[in-house]
Protein backbone atom coordinates (compact mmCIF):
# COMPACT_ATOMS: atom_id res chain seq x y z
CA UNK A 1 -17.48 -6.23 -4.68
CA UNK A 2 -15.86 -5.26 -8.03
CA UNK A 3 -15.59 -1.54 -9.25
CA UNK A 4 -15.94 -1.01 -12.97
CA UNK A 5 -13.90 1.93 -13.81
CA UNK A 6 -16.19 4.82 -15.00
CA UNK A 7 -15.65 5.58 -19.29
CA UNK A 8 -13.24 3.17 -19.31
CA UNK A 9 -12.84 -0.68 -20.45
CA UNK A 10 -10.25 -3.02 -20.90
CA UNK A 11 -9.05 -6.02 -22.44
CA UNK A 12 -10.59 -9.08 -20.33
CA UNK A 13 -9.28 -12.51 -19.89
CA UNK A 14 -12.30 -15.54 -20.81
CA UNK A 15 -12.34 -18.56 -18.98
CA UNK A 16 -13.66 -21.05 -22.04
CA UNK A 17 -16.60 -23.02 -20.52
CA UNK A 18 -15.91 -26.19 -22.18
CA UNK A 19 -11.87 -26.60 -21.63
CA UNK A 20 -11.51 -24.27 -19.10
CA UNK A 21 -8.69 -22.54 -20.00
CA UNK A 22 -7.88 -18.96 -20.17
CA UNK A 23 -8.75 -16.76 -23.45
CA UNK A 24 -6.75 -13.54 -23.07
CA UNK A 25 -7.94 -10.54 -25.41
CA UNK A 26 -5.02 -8.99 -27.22
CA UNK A 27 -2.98 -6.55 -23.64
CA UNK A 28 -5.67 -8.36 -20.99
CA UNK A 29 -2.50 -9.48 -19.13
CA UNK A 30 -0.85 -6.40 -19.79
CA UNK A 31 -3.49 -4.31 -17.87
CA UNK A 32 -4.12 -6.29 -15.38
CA UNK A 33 -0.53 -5.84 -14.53
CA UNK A 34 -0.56 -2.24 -15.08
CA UNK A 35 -3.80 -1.93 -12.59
CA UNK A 36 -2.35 -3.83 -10.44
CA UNK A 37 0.78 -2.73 -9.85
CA UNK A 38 -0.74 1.06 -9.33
CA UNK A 39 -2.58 0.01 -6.93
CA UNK A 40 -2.41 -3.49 -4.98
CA UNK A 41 -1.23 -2.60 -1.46
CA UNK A 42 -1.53 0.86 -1.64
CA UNK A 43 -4.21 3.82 -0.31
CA UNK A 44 -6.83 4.12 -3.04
CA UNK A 45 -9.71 6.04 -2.70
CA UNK A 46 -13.25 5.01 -4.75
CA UNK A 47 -15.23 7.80 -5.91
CA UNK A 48 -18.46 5.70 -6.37
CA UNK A 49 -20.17 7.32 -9.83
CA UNK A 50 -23.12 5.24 -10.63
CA UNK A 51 -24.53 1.82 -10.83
CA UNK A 52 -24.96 0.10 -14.28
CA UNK A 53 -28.14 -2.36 -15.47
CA UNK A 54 -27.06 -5.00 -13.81
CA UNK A 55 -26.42 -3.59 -10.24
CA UNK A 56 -22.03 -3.35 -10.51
CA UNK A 57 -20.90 -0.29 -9.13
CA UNK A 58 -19.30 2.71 -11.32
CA UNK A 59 -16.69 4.50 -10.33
CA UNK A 60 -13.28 6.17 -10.65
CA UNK A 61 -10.32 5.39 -8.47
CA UNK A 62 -7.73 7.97 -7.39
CA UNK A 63 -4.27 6.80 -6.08
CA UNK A 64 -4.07 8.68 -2.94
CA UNK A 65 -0.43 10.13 -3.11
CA UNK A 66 -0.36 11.53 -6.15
CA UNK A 67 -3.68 11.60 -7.20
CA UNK A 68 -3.90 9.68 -10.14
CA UNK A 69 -6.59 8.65 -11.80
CA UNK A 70 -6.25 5.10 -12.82
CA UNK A 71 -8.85 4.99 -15.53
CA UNK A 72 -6.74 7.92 -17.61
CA UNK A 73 -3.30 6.32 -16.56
CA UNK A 74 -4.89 2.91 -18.33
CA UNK A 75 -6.08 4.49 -21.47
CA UNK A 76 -3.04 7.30 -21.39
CA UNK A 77 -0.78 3.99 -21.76
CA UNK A 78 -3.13 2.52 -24.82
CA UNK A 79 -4.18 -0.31 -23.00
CA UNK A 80 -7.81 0.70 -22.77
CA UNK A 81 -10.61 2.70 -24.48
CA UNK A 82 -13.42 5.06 -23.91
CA UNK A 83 -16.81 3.23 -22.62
CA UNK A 84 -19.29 5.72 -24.51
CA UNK A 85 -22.18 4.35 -21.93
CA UNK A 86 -20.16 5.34 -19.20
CA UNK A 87 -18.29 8.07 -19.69
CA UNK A 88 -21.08 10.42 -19.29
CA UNK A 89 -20.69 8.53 -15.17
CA UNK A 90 -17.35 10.34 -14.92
CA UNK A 91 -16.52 13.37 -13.14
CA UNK A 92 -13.44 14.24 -15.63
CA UNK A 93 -14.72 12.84 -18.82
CA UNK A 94 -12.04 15.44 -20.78
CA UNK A 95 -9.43 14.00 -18.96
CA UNK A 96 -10.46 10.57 -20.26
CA UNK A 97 -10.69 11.55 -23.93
CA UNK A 98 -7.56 13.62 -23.99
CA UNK A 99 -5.77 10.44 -22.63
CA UNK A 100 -7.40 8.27 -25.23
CA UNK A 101 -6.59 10.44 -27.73
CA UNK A 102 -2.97 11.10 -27.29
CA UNK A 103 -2.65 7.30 -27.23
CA UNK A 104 -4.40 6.52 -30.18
CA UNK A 105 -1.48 9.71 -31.26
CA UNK A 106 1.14 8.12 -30.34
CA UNK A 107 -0.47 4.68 -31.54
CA UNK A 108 0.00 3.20 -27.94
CA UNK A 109 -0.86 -1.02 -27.88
């Protein structure tokens, strides 16, 4: 079952219905790289925040090791931005801002 990162969203890639191929926002590829390569094969562990209106699970998810917080690490690299409706979800929503803002500093992707 997916885990939607808690005051964080991304760039998605759309499947169109009628030729089936992909639609990549502007970086979709790019964080889906970045997410994955943090964290495919490796000891996560899912701090399970809340559920949203449609049932999908909220969370945040902390590289074990070091202790990184994948959500910040996304946004801190500009390839993400604040969710507003779930933000509130997150246990370090300071963390999240001060990454998105030192991005949007630096004018990150």
């Amino acid at each position: 079952m997916p885990l939607l990162l808690s005051g964080v969203v991304t760039p998605s890639v759309r499947r169109n219905a009628q030729t089936g191929a992909e639609e990549p926002q502007p970086f979709a590829r790019e964080a889906k790289y970045f997410a994955e390569s943090r964290v495919l094969h490796r000891t996560v562990r899912a701090v399970l925040e809340g559920v949203d209106k449609s049932g999908a699970l909220v969370g945040t998810i902390m590289h074990i090791s070091a202790e990184i917080n994948l959500g910040a690490e996304l946004l801190r690299a500009g390839l993400g931005r604040i969710a507003d409706w779930s933000v509130q979800l997150s246990s370090e929503p300071a963390l999240l801002r001060q990454a998105e803002a030192g991005a949007k500093g630096a004018r990150l992707n």
